[in-house]
N, C-alpha and C. Protein backbone atom coordinates (compact mmCIF):
# COMPACT_ATOMS: atom_id res chain seq x y z
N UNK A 1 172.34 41.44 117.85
CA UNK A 1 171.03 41.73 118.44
C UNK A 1 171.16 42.44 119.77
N UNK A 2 171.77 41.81 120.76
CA UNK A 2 172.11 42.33 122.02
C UNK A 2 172.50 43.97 121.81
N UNK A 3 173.44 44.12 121.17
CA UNK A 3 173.92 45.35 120.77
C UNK A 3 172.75 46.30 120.83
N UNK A 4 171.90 46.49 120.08
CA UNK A 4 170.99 47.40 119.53
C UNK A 4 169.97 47.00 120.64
N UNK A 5 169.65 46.11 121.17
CA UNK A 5 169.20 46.02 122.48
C UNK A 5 169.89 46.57 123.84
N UNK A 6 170.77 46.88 124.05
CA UNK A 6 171.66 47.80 124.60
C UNK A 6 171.49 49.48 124.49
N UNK A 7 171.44 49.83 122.83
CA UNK A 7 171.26 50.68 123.04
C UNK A 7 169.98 50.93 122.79
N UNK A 8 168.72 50.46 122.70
CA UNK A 8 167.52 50.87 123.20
C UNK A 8 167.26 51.30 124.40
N UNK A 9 167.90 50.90 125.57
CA UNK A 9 168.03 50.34 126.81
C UNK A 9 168.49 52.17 127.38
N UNK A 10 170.04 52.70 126.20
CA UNK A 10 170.00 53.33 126.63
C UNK A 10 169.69 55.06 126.09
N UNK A 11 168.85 54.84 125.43
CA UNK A 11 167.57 55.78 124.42
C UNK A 11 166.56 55.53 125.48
N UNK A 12 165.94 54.82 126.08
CA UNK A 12 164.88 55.21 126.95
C UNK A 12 165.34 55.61 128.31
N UNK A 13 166.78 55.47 129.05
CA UNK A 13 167.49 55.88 129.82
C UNK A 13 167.25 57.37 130.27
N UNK A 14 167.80 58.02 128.47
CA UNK A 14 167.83 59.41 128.01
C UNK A 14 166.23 60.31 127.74
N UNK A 15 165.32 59.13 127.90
CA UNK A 15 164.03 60.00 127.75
C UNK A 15 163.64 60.31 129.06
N UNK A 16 164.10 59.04 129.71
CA UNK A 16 163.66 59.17 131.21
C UNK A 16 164.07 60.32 131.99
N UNK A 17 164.88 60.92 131.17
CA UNK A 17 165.47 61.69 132.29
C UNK A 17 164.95 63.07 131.84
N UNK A 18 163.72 63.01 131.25
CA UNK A 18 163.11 64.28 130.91
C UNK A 18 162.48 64.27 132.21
N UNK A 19 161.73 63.53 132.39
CA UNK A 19 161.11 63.19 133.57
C UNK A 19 159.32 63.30 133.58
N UNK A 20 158.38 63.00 134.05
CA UNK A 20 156.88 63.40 133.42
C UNK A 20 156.41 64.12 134.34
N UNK A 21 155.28 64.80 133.34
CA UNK A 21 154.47 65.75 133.77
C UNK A 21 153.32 64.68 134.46
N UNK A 22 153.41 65.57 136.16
CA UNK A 22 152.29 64.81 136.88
C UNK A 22 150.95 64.11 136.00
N UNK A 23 150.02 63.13 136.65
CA UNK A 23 149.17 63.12 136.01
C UNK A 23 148.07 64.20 135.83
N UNK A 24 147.10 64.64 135.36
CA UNK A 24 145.87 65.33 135.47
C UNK A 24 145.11 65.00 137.26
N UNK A 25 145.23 65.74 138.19
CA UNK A 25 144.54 65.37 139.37
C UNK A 25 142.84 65.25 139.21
N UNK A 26 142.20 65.52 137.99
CA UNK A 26 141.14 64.90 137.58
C UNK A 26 141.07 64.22 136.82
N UNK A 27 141.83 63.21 136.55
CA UNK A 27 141.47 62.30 135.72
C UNK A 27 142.10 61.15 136.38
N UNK A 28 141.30 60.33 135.86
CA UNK A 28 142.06 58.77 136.69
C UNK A 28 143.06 57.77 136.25
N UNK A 29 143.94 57.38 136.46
CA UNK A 29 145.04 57.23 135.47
C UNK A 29 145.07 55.60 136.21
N UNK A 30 145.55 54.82 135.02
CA UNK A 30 145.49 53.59 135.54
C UNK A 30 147.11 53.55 136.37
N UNK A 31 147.19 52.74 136.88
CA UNK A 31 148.23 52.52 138.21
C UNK A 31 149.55 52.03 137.13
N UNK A 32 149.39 51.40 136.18
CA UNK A 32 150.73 51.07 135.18
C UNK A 32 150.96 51.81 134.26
N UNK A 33 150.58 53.48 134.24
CA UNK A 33 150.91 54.59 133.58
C UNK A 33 151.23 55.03 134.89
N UNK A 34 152.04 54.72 136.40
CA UNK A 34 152.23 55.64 137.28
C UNK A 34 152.01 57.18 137.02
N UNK A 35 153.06 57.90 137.10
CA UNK A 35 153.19 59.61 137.06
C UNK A 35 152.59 59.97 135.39
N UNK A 36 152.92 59.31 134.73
CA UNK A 36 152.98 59.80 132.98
C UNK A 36 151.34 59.88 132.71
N UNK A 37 151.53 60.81 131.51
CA UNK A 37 149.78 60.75 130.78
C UNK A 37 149.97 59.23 129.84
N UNK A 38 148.93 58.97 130.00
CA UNK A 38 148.95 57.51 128.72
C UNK A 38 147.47 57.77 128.37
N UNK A 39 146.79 57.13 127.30
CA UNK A 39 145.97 57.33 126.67
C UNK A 39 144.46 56.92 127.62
N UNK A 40 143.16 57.62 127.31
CA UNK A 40 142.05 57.08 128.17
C UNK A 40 141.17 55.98 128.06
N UNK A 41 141.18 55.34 129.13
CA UNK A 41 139.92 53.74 128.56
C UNK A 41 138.58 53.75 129.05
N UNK A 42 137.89 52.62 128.84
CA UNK A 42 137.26 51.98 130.19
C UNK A 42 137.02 50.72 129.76
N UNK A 43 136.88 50.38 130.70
CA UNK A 43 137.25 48.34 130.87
C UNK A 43 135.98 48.40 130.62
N UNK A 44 135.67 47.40 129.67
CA UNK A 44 134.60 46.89 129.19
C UNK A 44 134.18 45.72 129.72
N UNK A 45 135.44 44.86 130.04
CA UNK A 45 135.11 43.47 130.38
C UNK A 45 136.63 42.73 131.25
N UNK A 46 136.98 41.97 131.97
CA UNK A 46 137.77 41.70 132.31
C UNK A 46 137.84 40.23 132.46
N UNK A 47 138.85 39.55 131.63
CA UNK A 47 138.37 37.62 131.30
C UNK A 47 139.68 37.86 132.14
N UNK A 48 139.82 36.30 131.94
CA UNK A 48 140.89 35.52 132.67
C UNK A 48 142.18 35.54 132.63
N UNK A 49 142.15 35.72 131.13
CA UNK A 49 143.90 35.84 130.89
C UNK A 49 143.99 37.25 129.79
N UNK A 50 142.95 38.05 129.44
CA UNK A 50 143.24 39.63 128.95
C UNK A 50 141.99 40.45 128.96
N UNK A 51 142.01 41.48 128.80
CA UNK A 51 141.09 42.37 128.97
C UNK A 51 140.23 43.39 127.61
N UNK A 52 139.11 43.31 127.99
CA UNK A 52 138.50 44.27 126.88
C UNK A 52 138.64 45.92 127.24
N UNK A 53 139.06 46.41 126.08
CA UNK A 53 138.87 48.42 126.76
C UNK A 53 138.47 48.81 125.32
N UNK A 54 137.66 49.82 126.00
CA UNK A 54 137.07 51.14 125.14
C UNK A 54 137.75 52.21 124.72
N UNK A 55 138.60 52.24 124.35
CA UNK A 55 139.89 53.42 123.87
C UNK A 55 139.26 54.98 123.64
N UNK A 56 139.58 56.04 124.29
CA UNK A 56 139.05 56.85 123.59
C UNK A 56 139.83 57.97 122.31
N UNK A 57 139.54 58.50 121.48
CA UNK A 57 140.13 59.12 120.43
C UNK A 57 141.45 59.98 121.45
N UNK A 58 142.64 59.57 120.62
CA UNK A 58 144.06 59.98 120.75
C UNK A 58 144.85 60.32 119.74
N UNK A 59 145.78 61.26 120.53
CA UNK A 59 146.91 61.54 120.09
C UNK A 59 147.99 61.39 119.60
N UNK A 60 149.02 61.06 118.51
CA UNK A 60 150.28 60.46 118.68
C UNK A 60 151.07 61.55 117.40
N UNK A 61 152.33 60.83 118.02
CA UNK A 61 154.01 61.37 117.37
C UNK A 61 154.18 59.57 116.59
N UNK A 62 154.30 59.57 115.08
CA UNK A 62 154.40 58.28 114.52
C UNK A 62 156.01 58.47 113.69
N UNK A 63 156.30 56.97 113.48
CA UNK A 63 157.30 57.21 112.33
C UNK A 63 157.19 55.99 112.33
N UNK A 64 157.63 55.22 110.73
CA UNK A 64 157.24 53.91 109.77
C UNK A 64 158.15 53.58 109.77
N UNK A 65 158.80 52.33 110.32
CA UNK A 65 160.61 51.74 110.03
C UNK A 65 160.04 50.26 108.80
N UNK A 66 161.06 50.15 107.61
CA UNK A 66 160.20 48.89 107.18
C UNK A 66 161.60 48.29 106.78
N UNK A 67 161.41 46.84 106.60
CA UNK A 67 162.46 46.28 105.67
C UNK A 67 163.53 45.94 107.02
N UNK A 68 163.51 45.70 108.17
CA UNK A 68 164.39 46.09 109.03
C UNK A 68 164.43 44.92 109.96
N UNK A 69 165.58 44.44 110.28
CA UNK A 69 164.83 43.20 111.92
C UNK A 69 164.27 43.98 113.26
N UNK A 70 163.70 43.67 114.09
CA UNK A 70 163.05 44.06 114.84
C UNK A 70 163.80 44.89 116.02
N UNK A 71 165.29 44.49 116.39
CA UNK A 71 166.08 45.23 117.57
C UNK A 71 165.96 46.49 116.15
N UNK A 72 166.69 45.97 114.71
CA UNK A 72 166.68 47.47 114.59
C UNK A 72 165.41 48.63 114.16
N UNK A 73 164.48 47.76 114.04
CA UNK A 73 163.47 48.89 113.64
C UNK A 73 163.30 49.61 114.88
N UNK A 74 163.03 48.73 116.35
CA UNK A 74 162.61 49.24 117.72
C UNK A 74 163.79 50.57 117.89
N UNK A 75 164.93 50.50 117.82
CA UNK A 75 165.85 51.31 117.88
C UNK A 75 165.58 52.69 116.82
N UNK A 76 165.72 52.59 115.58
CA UNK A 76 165.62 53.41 114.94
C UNK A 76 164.35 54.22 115.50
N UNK A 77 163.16 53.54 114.90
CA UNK A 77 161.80 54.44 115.62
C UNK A 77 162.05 55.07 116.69
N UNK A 78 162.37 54.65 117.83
CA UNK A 78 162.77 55.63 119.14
C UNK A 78 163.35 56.58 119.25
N UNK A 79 164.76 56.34 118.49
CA UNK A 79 165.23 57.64 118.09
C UNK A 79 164.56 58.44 117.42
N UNK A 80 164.32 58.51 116.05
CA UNK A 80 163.38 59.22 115.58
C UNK A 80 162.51 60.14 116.73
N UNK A 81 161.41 59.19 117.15
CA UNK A 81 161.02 59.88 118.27
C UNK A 81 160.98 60.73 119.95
N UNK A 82 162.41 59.96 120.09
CA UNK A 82 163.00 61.05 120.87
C UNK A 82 163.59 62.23 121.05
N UNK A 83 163.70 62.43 119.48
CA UNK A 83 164.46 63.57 118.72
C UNK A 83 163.50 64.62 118.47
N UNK A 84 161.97 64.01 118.04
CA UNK A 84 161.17 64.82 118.27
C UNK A 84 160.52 65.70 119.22
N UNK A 85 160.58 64.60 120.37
CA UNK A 85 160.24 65.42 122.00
C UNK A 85 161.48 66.22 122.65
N UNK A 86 162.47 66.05 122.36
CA UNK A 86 163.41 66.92 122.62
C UNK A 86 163.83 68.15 121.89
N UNK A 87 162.68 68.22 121.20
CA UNK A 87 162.65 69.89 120.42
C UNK A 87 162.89 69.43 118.68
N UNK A 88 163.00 68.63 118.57
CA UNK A 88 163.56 68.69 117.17
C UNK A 88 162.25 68.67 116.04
N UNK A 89 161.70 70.11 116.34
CA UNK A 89 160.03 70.01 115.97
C UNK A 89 160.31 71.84 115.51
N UNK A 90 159.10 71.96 114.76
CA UNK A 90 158.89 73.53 114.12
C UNK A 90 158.84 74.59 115.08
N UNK A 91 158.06 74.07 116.68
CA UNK A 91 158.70 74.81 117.88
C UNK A 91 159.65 74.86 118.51
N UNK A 92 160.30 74.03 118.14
CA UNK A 92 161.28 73.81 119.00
C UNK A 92 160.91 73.43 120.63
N UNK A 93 160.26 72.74 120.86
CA UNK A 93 159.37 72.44 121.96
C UNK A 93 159.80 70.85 122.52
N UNK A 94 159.85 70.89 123.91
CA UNK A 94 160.59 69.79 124.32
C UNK A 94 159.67 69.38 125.40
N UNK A 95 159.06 68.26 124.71
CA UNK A 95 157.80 67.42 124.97
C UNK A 95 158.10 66.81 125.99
N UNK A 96 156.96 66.27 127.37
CA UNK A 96 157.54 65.55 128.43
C UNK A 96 157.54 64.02 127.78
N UNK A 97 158.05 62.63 128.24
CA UNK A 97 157.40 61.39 127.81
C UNK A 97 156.38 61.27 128.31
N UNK A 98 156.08 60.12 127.31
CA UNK A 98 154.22 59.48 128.15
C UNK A 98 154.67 58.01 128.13
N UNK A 99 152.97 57.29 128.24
CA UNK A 99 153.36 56.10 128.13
C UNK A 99 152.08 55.64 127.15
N UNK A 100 151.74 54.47 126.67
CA UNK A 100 153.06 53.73 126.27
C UNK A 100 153.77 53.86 125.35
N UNK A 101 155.05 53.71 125.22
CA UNK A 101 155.37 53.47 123.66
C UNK A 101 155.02 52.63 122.80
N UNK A 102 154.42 52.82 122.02
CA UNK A 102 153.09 51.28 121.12
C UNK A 102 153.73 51.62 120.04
N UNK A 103 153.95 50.38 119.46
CA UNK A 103 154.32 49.75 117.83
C UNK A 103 153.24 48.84 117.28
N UNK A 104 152.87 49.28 116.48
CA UNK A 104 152.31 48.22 115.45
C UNK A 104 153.22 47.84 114.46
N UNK A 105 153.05 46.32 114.76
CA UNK A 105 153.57 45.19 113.99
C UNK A 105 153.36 44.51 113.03
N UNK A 106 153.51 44.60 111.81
CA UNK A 106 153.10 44.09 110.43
C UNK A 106 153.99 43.10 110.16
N UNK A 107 153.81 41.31 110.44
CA UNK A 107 154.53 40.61 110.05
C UNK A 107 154.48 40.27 108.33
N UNK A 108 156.08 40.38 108.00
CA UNK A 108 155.96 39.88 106.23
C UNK A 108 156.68 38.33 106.55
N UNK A 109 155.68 37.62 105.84
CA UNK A 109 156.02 36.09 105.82
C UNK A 109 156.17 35.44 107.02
N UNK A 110 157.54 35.08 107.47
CA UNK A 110 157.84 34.20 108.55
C UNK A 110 158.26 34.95 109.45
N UNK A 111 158.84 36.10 109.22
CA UNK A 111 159.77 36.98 109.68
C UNK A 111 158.71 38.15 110.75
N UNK A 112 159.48 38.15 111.71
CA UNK A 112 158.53 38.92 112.59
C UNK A 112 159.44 40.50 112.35
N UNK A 113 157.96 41.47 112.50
CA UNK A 113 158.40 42.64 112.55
C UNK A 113 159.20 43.60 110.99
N UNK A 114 158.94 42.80 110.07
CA UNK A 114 159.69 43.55 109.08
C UNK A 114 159.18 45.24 108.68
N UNK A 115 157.99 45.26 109.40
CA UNK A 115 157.67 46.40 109.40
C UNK A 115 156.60 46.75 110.42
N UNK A 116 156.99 48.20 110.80
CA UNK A 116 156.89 48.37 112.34
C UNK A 116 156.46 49.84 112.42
N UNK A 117 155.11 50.53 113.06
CA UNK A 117 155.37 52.07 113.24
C UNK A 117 155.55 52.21 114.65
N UNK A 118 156.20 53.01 115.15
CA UNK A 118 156.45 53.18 116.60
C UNK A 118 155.68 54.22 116.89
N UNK A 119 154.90 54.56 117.71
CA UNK A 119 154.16 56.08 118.46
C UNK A 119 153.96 56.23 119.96
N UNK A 120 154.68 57.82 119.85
CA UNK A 120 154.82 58.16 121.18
C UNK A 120 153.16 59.18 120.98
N UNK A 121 152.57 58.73 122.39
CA UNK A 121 151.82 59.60 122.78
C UNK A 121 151.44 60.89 123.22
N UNK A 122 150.89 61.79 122.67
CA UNK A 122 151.00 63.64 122.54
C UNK A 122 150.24 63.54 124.18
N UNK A 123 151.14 63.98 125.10
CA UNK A 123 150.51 64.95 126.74
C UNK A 123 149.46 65.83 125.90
N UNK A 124 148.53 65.44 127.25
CA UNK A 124 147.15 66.09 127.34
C UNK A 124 147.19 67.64 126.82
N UNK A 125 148.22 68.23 127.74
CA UNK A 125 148.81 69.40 128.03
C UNK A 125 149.17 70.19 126.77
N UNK A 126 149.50 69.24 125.57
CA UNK A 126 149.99 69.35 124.28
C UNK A 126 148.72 70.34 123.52
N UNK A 127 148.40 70.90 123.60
CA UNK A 127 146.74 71.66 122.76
C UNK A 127 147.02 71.05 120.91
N UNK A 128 148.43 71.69 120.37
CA UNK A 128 148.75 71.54 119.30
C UNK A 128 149.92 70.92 119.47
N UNK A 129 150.38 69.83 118.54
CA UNK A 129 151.41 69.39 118.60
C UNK A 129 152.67 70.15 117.42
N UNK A 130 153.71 70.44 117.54
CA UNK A 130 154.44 71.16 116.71
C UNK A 130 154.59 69.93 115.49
N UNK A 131 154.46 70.46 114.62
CA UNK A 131 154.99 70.35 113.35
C UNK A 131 156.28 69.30 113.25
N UNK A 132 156.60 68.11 113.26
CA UNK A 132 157.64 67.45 113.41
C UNK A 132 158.52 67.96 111.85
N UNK A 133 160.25 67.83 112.31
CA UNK A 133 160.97 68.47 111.15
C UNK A 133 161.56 67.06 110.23
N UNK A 134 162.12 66.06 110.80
CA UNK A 134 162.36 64.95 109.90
C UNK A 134 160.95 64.63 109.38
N UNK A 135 161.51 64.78 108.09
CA UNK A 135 159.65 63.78 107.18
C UNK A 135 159.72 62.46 107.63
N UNK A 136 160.23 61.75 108.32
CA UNK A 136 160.17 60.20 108.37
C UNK A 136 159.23 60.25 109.93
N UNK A 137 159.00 61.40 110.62
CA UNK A 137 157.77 61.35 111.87
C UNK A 137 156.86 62.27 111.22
N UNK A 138 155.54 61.98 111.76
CA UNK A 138 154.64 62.52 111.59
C UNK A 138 153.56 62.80 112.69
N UNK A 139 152.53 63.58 112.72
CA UNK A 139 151.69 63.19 113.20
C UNK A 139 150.31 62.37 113.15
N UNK A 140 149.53 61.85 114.30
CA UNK A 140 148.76 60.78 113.77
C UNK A 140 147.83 60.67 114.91
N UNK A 141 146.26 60.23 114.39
CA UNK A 141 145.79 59.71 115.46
C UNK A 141 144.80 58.75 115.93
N UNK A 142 144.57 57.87 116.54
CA UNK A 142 144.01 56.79 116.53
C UNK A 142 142.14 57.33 116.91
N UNK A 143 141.71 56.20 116.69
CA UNK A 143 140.37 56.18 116.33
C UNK A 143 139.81 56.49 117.96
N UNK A 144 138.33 56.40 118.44
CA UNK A 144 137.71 55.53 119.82
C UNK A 144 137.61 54.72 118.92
N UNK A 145 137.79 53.65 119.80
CA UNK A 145 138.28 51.99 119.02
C UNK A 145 138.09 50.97 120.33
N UNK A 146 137.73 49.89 120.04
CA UNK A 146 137.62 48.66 121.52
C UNK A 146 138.67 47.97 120.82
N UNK A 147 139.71 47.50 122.24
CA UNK A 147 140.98 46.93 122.08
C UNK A 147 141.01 45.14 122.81
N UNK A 148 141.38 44.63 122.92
CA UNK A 148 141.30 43.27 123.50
C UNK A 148 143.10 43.18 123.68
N UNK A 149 143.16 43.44 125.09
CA UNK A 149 144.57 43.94 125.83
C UNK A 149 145.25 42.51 126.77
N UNK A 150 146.49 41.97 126.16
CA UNK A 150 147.17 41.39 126.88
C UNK A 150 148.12 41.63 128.15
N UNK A 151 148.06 41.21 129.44
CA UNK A 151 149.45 42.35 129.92
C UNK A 151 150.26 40.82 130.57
N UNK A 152 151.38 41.13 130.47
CA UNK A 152 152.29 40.63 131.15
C UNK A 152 153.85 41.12 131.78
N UNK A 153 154.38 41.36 132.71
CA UNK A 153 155.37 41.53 133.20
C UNK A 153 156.87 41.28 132.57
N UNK A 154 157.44 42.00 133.61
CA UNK A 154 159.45 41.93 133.16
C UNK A 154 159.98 42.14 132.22
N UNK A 155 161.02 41.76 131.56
CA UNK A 155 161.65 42.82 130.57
C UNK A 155 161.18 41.99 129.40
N UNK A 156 160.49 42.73 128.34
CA UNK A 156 160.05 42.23 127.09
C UNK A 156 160.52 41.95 126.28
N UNK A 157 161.10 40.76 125.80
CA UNK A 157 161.83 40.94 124.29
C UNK A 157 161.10 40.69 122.79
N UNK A 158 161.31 40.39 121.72
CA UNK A 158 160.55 39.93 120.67
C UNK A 158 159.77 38.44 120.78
N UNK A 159 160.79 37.98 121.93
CA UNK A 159 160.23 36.49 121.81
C UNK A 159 158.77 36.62 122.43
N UNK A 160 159.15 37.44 123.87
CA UNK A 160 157.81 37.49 124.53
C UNK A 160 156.89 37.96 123.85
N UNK A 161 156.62 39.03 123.10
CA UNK A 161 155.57 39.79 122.50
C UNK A 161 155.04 38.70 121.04
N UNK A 162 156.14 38.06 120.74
CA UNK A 162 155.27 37.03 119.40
C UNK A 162 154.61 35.99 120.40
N UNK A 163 154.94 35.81 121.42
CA UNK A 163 154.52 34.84 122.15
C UNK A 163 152.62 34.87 122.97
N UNK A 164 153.18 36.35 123.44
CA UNK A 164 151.80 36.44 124.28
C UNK A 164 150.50 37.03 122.85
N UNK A 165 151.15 37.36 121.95
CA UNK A 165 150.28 37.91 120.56
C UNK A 165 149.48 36.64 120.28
N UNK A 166 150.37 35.73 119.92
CA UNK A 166 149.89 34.34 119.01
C UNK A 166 148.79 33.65 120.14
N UNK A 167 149.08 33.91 121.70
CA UNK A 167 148.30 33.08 122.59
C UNK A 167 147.10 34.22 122.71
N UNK A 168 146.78 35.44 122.76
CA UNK A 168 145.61 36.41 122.65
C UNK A 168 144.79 35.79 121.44
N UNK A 169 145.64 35.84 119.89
CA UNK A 169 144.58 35.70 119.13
C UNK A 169 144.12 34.13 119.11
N UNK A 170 144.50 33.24 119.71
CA UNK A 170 144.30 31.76 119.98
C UNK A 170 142.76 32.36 120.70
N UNK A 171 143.45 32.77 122.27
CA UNK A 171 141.85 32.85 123.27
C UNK A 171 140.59 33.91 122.23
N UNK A 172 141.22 35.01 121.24
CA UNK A 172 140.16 35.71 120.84
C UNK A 172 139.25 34.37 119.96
N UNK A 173 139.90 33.51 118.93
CA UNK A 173 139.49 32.96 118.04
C UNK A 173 138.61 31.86 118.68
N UNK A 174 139.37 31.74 120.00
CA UNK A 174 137.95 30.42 120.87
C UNK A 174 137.17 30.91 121.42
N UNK A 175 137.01 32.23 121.86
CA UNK A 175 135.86 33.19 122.14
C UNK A 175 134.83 33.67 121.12
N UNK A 176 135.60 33.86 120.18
CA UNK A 176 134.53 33.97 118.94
C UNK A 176 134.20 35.33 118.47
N UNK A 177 135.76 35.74 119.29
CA UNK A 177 135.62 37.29 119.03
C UNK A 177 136.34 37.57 117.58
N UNK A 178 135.84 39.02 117.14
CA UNK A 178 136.26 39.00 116.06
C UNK A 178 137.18 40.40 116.09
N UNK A 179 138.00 40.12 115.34
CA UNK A 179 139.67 41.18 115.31
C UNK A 179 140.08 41.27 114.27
N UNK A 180 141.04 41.89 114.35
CA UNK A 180 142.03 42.52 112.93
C UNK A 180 143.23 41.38 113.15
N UNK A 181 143.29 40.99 112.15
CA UNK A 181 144.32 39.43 111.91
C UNK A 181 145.63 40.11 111.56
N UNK A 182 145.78 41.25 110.93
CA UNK A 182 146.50 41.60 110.19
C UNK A 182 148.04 42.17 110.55
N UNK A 183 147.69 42.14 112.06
CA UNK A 183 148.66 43.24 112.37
C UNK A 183 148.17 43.14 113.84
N UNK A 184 149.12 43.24 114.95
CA UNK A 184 149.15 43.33 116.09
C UNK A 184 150.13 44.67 117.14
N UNK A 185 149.65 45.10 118.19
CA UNK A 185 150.14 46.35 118.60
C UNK A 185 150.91 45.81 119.69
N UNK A 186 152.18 46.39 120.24
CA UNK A 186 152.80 45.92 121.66
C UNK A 186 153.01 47.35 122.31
N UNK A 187 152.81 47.50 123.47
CA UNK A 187 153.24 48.28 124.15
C UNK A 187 153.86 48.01 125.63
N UNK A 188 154.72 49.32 125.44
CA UNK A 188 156.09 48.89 127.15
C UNK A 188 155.53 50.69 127.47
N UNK A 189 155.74 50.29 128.64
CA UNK A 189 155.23 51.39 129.43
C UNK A 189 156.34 51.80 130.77
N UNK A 190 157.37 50.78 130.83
CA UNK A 190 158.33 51.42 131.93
C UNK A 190 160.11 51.65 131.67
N UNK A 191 160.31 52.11 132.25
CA UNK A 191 162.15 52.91 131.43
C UNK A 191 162.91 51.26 132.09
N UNK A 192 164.49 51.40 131.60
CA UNK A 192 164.68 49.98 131.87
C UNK A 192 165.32 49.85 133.50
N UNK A 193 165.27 51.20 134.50
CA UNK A 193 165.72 50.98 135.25
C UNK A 193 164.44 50.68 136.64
N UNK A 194 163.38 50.31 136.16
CA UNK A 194 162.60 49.94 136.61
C UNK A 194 162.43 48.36 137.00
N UNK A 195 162.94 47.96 137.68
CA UNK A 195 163.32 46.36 138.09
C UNK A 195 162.14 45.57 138.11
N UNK A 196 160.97 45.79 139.03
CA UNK A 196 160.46 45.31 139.44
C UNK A 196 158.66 45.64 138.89
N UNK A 197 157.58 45.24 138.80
CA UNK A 197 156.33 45.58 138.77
C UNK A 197 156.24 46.10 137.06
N UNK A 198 156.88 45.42 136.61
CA UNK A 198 157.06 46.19 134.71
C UNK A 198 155.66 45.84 134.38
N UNK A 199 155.14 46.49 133.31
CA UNK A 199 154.02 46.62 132.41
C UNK A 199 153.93 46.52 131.14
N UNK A 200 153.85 45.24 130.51
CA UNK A 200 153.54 45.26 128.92
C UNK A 200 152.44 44.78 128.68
N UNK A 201 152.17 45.07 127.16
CA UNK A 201 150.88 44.88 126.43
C UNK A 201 151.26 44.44 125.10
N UNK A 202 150.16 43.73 124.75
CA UNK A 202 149.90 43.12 123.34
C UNK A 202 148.49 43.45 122.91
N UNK A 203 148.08 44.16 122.04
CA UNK A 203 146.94 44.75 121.93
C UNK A 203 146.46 44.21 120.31
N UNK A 204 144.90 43.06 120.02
CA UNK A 204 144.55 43.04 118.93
C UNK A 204 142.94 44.29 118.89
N UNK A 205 143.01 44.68 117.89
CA UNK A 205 141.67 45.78 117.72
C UNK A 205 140.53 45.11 117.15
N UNK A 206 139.86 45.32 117.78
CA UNK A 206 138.39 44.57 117.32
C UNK A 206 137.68 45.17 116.10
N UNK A 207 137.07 44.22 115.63
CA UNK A 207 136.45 44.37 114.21
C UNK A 207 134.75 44.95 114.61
């Protein structure tokens, strides 16, 4: 496990060092997407222990890992998708990163993560996205959609993300809110040499 956690560690190392395209100086970027484009919200509501947002229609770079444990699906997908922003596209076009990197998580049975899509987010800047050349990425794009957003700090592993997931849909289900059971989203938003002030998410989509 460690292993392939290692080299995730150092696959986002190698993205980092593309480096990002400033934000939009008109647009307002939340403070845990520092410099990078990440997708647009607005806070709908703000409870105690997670938050409601208004998502608006986006962009993404996808690819489907299935059948896999979770260090290796997280690994594989990344690659995949780093291969894409580094030109390995019908332009040959070498995409800046964004944030976040979001997976949706499809648990089979007991087993967390047996199937997983990873998506990197298309820069604003992007008008058209090139044509990805491996068939196993694609392009894709999410709805305007209201999200019910977990965040918590420091370095994320599987444990944390089944952890803060299972305690979201606990508070959604005593709220009386209603969600998609089916499947849950995580997102990491900082490279790993970022020590301090980290940013994750656990995201269920409302029904």
């Amino acid at each position: 496990m460690y292993s392939f956690l290692g080299a995730l560690l150092l696959l986002l190392s190698a993205a980092s060092s593309f480096g990002t395209r400033p934000a939009d100086a008109n647009r307002t970027t939340p403070q845990f997407c520092r410099s990078s484009d990440c997708p647009k919200y607005e806070l709908v509501k703000k409870y105690d222990t997670f938050e409601e947002r208004n998502y608006e229609f986006s962009r993404w770079v996808s690819t489907q890992v299935e059948g896999k444990s979770y260090s290796h699906a997280i690994v594989e997908g990344f690659w995949r998708l780093y291969h894409y922003i580094d030109g390995k596209n019908t332009a040959g076009m070498k995409i800046p990163m964004t944030v976040p990197v979001l997976s949706r998580v499809n648990p089979v049975g007991e087993r967390f993560a047996s199937n997983i899509t990873m998506s990197f987010f298309v820069p604003f800047a992007v008008d058209v996205p090139p044509t990805p050349v491996n068939p196993e990425v694609y392009l894709s794009t999410l709805p305007a959609q209201t999200v019910y957003v977990k965040s918590f700090g420091g370095y994320a592993f599987k444990s944390d993300f089944v952890e803060k997931a299972e305690k979201l849909s606990e508070e959604l289900n005593t709220l009386g809110k209603s969600f998609k059971h089916d499947f849950f989203m995580t997102a990491g938003y900082d490279a790993p040499f970022m020590l301090f002030n980290r940013h994750n998410e656990v995201w269920y989509i409302a029904e």
